[in-house]
C-alpha atoms as a PDB file:
ATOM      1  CA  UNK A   1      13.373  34.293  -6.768  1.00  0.00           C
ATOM      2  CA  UNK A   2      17.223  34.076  -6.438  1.00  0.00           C
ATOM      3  CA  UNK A   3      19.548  31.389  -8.934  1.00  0.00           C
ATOM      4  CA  UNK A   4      22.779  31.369  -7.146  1.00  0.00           C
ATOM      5  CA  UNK A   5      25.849  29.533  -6.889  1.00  0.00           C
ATOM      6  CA  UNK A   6      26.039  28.227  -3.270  1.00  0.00           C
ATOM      7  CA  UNK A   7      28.189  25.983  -1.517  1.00  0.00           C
ATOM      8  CA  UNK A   8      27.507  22.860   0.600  1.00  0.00           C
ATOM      9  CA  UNK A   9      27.639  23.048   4.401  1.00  0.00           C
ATOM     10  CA  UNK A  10      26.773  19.368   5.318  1.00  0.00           C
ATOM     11  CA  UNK A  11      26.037  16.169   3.611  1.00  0.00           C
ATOM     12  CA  UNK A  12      25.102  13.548   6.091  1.00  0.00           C
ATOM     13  CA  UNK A  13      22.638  10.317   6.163  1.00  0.00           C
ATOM     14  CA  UNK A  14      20.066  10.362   8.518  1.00  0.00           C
ATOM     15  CA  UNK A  15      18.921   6.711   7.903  1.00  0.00           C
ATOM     16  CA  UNK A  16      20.347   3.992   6.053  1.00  0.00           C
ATOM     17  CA  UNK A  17      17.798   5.675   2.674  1.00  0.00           C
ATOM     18  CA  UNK A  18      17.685   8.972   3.349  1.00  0.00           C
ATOM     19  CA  UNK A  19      20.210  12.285   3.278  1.00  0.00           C
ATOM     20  CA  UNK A  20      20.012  15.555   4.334  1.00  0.00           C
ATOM     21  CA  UNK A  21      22.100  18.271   2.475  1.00  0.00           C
ATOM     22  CA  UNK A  22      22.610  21.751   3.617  1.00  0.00           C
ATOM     23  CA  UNK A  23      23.953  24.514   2.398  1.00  0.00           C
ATOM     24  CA  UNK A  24      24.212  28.754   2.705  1.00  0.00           C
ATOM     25  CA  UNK A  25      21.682  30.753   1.470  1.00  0.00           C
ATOM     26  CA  UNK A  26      21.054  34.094   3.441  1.00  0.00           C
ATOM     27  CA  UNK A  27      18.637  35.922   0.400  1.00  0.00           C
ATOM     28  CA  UNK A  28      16.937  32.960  -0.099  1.00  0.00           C
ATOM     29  CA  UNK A  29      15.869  31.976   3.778  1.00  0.00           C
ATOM     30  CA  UNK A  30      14.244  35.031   4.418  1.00  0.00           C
ATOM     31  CA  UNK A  31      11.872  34.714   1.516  1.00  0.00           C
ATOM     32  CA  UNK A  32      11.296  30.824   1.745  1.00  0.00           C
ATOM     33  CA  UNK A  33       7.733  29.632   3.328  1.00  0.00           C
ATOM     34  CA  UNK A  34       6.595  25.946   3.794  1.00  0.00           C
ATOM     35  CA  UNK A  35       5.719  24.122   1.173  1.00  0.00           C
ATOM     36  CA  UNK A  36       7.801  26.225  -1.579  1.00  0.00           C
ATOM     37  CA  UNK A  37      10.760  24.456  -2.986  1.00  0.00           C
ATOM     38  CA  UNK A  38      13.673  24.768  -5.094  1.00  0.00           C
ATOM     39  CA  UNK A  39      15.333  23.641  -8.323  1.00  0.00           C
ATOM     40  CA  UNK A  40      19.121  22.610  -8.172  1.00  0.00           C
ATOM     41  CA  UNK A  41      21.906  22.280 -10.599  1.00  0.00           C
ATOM     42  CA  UNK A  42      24.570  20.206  -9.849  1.00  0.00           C
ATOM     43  CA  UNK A  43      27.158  20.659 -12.514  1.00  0.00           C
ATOM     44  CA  UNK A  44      27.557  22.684 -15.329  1.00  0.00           C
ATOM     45  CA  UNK A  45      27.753  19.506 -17.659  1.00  0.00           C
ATOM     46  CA  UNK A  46      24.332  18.216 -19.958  1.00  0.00           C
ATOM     47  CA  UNK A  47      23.599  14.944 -17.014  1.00  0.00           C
ATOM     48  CA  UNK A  48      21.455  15.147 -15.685  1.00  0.00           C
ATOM     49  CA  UNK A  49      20.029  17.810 -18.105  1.00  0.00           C
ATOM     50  CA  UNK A  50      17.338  19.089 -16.393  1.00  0.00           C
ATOM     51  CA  UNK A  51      17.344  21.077 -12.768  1.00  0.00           C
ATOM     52  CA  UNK A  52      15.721  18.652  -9.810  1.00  0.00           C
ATOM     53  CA  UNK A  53      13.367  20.044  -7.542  1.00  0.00           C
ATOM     54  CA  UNK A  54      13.170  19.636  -3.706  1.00  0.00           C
ATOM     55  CA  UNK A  55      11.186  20.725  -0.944  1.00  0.00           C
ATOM     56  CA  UNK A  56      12.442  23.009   1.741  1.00  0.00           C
ATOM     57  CA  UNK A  57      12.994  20.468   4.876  1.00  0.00           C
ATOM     58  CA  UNK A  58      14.664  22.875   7.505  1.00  0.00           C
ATOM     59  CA  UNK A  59      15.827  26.208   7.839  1.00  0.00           C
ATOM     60  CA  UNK A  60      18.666  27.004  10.538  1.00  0.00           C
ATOM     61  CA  UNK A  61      19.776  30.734  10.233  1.00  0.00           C
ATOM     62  CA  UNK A  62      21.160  31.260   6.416  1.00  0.00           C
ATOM     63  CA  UNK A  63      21.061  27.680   6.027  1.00  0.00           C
ATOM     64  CA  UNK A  64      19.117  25.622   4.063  1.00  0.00           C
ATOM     65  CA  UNK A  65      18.444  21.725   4.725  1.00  0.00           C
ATOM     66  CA  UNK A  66      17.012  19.533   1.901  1.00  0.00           C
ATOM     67  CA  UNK A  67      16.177  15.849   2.524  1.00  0.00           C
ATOM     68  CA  UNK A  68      16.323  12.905  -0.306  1.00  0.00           C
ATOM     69  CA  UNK A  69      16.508   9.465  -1.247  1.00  0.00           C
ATOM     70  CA  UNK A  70      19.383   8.983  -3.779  1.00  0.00           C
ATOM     71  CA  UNK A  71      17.195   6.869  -6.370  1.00  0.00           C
ATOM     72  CA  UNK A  72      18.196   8.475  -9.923  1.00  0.00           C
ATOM     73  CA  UNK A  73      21.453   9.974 -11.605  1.00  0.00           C
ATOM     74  CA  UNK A  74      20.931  13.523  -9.625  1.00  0.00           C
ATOM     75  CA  UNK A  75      20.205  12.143  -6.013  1.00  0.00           C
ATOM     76  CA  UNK A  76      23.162   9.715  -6.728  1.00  0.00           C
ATOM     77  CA  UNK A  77      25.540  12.648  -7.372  1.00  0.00           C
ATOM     78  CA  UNK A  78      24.115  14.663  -4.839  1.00  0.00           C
ATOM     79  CA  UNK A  79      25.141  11.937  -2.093  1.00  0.00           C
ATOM     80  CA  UNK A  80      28.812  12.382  -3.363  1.00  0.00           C
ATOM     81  CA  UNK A  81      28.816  16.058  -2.872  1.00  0.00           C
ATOM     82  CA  UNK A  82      30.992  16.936   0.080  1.00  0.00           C
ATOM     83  CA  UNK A  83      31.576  20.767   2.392  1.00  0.00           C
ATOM     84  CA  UNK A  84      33.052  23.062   0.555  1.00  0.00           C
ATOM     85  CA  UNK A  85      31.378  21.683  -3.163  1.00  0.00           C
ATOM     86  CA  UNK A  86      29.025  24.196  -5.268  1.00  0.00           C
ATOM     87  CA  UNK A  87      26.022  23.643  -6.723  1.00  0.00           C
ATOM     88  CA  UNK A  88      23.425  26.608  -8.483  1.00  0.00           C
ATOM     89  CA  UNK A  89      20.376  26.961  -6.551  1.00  0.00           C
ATOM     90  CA  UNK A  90      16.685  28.446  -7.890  1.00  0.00           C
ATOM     91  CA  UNK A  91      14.070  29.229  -5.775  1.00  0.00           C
ATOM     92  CA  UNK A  92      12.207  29.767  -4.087  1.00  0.00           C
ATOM     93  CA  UNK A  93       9.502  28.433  -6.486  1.00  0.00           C
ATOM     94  CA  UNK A  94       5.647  27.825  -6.039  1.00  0.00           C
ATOM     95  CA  UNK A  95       3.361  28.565  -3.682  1.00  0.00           C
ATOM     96  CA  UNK A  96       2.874  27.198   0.612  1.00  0.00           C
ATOM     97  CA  UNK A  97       1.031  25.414   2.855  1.00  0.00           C
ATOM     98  CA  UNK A  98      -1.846  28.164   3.951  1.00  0.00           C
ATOM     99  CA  UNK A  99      -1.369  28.485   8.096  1.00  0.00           C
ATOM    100  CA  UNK A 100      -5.022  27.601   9.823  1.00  0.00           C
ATOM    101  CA  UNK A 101      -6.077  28.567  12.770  1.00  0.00           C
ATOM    102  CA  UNK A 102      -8.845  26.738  15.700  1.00  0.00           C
ATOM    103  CA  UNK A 103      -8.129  23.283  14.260  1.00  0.00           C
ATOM    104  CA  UNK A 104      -6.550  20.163  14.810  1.00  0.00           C
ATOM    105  CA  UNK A 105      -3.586  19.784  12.124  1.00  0.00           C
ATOM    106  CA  UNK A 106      -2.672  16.310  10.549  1.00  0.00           C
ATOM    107  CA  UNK A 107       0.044  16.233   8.800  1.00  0.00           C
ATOM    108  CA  UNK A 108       0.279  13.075   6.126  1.00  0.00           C
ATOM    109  CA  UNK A 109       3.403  12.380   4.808  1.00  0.00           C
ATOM    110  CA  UNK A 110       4.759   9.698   2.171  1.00  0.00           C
ATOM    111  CA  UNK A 111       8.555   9.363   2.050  1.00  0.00           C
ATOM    112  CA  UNK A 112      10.498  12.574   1.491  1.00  0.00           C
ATOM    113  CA  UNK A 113       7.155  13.684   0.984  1.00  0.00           C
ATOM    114  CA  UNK A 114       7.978  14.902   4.994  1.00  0.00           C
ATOM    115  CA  UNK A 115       9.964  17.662   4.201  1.00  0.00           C
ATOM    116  CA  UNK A 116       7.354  20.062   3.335  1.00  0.00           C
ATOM    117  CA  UNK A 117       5.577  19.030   6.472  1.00  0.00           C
ATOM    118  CA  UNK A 118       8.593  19.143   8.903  1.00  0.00           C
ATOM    119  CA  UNK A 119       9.254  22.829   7.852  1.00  0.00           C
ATOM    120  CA  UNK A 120       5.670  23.315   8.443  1.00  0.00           C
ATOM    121  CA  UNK A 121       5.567  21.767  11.813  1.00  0.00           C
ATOM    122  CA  UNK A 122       8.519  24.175  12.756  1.00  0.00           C
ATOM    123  CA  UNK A 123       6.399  27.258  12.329  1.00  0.00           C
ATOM    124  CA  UNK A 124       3.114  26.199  13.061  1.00  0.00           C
ATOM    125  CA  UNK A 125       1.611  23.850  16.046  1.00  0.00           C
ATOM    126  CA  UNK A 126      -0.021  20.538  14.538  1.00  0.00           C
ATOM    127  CA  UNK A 127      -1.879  17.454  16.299  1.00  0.00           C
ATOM    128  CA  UNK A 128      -0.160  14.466  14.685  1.00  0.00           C
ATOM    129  CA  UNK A 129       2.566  13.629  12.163  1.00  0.00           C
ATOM    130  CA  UNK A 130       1.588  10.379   9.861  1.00  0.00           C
ATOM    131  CA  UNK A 131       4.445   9.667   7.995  1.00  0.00           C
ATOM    132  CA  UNK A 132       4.831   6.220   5.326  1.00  0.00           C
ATOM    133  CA  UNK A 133       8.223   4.629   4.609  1.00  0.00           C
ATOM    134  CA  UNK A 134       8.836   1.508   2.252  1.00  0.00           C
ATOM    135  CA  UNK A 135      10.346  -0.202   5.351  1.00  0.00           C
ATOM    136  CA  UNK A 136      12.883   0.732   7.974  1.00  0.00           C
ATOM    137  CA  UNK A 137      15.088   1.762   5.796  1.00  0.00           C
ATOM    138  CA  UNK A 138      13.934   4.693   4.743  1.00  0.00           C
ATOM    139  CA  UNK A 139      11.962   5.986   7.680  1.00  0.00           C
ATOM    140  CA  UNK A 140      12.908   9.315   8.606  1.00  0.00           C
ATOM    141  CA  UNK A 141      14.173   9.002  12.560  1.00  0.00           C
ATOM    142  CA  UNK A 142      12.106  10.879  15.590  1.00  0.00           C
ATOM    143  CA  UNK A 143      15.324  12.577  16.316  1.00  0.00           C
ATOM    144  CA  UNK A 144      14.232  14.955  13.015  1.00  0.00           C
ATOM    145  CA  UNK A 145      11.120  15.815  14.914  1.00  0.00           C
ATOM    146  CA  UNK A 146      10.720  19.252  15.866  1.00  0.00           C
ATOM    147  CA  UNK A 147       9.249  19.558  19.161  1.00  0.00           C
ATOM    148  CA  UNK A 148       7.681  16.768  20.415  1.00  0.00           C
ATOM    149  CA  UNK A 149       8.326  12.965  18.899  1.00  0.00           C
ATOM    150  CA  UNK A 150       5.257  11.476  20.449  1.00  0.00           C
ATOM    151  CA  UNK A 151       3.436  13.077  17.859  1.00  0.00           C
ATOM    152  CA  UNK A 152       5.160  11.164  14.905  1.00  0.00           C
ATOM    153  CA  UNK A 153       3.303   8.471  14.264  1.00  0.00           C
ATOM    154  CA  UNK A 154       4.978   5.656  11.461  1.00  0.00           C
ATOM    155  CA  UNK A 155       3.539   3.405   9.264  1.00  0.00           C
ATOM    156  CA  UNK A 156       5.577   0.988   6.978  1.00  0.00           C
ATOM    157  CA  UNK A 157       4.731  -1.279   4.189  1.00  0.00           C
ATOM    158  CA  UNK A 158       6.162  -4.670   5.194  1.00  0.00           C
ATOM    159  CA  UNK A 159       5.509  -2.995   9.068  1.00  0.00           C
ATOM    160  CA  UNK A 160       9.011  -3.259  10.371  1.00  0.00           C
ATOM    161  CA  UNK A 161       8.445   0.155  11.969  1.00  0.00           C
ATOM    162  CA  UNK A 162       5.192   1.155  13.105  1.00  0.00           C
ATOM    163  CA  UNK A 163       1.698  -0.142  11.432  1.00  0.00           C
ATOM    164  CA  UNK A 164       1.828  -2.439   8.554  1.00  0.00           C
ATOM    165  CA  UNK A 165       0.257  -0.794   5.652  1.00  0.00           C
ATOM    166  CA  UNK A 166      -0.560   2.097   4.315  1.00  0.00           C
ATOM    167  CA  UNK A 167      -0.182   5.497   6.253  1.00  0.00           C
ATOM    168  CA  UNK A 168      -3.594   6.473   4.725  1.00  0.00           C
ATOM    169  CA  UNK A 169      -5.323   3.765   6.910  1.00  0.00           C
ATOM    170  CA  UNK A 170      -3.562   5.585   9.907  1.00  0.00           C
ATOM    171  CA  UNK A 171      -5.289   9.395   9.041  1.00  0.00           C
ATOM    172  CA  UNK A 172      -8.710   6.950   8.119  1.00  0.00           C
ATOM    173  CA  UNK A 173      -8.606   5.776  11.645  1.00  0.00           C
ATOM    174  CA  UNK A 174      -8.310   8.605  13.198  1.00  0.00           C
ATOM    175  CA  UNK A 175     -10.786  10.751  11.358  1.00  0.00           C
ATOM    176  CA  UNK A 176     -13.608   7.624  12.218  1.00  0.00           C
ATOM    177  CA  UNK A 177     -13.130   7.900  15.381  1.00  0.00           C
ATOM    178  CA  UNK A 178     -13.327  11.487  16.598  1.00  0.00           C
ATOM    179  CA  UNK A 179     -15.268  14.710  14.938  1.00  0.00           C
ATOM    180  CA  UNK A 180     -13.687  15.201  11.473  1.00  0.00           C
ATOM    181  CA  UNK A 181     -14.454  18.587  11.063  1.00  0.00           C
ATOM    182  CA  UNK A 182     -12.291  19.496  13.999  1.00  0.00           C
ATOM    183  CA  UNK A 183      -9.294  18.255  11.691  1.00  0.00           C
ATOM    184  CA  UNK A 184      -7.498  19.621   8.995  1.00  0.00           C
ATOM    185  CA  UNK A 185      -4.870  18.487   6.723  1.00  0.00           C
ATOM    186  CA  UNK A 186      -1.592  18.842   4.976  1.00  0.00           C
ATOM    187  CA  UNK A 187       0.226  16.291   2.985  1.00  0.00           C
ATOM    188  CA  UNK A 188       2.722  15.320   0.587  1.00  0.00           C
ATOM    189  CA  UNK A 189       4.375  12.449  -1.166  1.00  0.00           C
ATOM    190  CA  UNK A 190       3.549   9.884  -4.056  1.00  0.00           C
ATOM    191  CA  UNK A 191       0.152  10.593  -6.385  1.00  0.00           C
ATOM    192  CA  UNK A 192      -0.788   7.211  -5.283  1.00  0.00           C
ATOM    193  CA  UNK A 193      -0.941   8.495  -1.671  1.00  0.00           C
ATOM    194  CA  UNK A 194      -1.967  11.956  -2.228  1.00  0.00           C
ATOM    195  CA  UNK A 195      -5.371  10.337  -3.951  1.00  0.00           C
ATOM    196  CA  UNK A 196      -6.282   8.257  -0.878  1.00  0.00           C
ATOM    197  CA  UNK A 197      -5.856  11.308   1.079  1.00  0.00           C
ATOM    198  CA  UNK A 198      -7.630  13.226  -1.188  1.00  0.00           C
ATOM    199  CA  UNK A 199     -10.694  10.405  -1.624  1.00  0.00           C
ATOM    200  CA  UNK A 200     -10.956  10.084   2.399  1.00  0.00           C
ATOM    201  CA  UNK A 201     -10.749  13.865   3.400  1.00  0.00           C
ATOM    202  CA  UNK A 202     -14.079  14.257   1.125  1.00  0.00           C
ATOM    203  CA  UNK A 203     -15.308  11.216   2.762  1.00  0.00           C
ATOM    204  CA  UNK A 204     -15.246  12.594   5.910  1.00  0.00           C
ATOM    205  CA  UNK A 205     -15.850  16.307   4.460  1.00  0.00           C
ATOM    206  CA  UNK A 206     -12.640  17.595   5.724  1.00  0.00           C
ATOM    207  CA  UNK A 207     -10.347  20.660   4.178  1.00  0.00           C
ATOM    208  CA  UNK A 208      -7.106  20.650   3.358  1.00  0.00           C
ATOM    209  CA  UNK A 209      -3.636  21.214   0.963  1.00  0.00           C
ATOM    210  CA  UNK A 210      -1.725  18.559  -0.591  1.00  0.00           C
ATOM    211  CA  UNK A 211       1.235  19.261  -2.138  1.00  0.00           C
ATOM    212  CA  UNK A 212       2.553  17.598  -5.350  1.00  0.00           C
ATOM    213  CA  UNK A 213       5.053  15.636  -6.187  1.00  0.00           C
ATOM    214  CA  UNK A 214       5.114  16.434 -10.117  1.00  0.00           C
ATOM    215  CA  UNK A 215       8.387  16.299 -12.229  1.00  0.00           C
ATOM    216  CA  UNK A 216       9.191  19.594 -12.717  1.00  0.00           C
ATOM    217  CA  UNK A 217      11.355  20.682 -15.408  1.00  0.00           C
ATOM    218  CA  UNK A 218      11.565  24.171 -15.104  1.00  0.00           C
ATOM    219  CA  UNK A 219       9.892  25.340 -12.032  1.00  0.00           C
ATOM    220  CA  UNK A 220       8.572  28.148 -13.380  1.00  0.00           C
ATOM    221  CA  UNK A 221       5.526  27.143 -15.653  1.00  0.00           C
ATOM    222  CA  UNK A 222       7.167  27.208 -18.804  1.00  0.00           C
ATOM    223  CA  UNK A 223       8.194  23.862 -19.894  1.00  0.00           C
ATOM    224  CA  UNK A 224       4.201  22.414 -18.861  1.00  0.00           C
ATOM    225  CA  UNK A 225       5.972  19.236 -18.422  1.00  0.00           C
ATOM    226  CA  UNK A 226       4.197  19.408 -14.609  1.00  0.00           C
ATOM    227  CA  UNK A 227       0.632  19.852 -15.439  1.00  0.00           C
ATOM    228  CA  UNK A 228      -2.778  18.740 -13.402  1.00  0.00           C
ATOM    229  CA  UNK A 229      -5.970  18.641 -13.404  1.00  0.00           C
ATOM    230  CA  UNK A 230      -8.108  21.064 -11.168  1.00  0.00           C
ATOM    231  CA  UNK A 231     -12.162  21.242 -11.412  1.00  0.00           C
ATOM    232  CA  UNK A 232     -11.137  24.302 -13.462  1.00  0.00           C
ATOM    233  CA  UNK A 233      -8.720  22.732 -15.655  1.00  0.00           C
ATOM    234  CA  UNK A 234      -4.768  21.900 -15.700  1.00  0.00           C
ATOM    235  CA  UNK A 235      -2.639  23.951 -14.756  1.00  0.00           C
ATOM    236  CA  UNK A 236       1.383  23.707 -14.064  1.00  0.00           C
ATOM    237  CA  UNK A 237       1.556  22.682 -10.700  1.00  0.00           C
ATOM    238  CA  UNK A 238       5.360  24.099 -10.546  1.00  0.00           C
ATOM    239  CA  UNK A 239       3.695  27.840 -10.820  1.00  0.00           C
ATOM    240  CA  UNK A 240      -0.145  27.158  -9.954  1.00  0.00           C
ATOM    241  CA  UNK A 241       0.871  25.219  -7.068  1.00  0.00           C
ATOM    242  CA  UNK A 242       2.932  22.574  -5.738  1.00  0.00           C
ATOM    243  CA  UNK A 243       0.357  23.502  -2.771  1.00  0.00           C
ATOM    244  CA  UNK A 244      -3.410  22.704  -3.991  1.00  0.00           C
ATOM    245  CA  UNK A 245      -6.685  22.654  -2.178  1.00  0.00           C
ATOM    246  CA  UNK A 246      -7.877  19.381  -1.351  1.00  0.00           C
ATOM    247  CA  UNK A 247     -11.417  20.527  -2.674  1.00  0.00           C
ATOM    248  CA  UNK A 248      -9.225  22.295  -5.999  1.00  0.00           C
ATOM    249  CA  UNK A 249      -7.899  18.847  -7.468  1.00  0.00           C
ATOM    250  CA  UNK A 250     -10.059  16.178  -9.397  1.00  0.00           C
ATOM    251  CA  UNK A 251      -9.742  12.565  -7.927  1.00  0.00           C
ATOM    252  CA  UNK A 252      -9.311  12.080 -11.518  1.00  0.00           C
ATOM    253  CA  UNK A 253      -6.566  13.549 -11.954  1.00  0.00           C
ATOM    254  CA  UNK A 254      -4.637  12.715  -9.175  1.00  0.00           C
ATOM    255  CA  UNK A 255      -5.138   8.885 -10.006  1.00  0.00           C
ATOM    256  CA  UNK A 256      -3.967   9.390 -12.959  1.00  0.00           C
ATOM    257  CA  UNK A 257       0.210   9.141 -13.759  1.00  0.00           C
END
């Protein structure tokens, strides 16, 4: 685990919601695996006051890509940052996405809930890529994809891209109609999500990691502001996780905000 003062490479917008920031990082890339993700500080005043954590999107040599929605007083400030501007960097934090092996991999993905996923999809093959936006505005574009874009599959709330609705009716559909033990899955985004995934994989009686979106204070199981409930109890999902096993979390608990 490396803090470090690192500078921006690139700051660009990818859709008309959503940025992608990159900057150098040599230590850190080579110890980085999907799913893990990293706390930032963006300047050495007291707002925001806490470090925000994001997922590892891409990796391209010593450089690290993070994707985000500017919604709150960090993302905001974070859109304003420009090449050349320094920021600290912690990480990498938690735990990753487990690789599998002899099955079909959906990936479910809510928002810039994708990042995990994309970095995932880098490094390992996968079947499909179900990702849920708001609305057009925030989708993240097939010219992200790695490898091939016919796998990307959208869904959208008010459907101006894709199928109108929730992406959860999307991985539904296509675990009725084929074998669902063939599948396995990894997702991220929104608790809301992340519980209909959760509730439908046991449905059908199939494995996989979801990993949470829990506001993390510290990253590093201290603060316990980022606990959740597993059938063995909570845990802080900053150290424990953010990657759980599907069959490790309580419905309960992930309905729960």
């Amino acid at each position: 685990m490396y803090d470090i003062r690192v500078t921006v490479k690139q700051n660009k917008r990818v859709s008309d919601g959503l940025w992608v920031l990159s900057y150098h990082a040599p230590k850190t890339v080579k110890k980085i695996l999907p799913g893990q993700f990293l706390q930032f500080r963006l300047t050495s005043s007291t707002d925001p006051f806490l470090r925000r954590p994001f997922s590892a999107y891409k990796i391209k040599g010593d450089v690290i890509e993070v994707l985000y929605e500017p919604v709150g007083v960090g993302t905001r400030l974070m859109s304003q940052m420009k090449p050349g501007d320094e920021f600290c960097s912690l990480g990498p934090l938690g735990n990753s996405f487990t690789p599998v092996k002899k099955k079909k991999v959906l990936m479910v993905g809510g928002g810039v809930g994708a990042a995990p996923l994309v970095f995932m999809a880098e490094r390992h093959v996968y079947d499909k890529m179900l990702l849920g936006f708001r609305n057009k505005s925030v989708v993240l574009p097939k010219s992200e994809a790695p490898g091939s874009k016919s796998n990307w599959i959208y869904a959208t709330n008010d459907g101006s891209v894709g199928h109108k609705g929730f992406v959860t009716e999307l991985l539904e559909g296509i675990l009725k109609e084929g074998d669902p033990k063939q599948y396995f899955i990894y997702s991220c985004g929104p608790k809301p999500m992340l519980y209909e995934v959760a509730r439908i994989a046991r449905k059908y009686k199939v494995d996989g990691e979801l990993s949470l979106e829990e506001r993390m204070g510290c990253g590093v199981g201290a603060c316990l502001g980022c606990v959740v409930e597993t059938q063995d109890g909570y845990v802080a999902s900053c150290k424990s996780g953010p990657v759980f096993s599907i069959k490790d979390l309580t419905l309960e608990g992930l309905k729960s905000e």
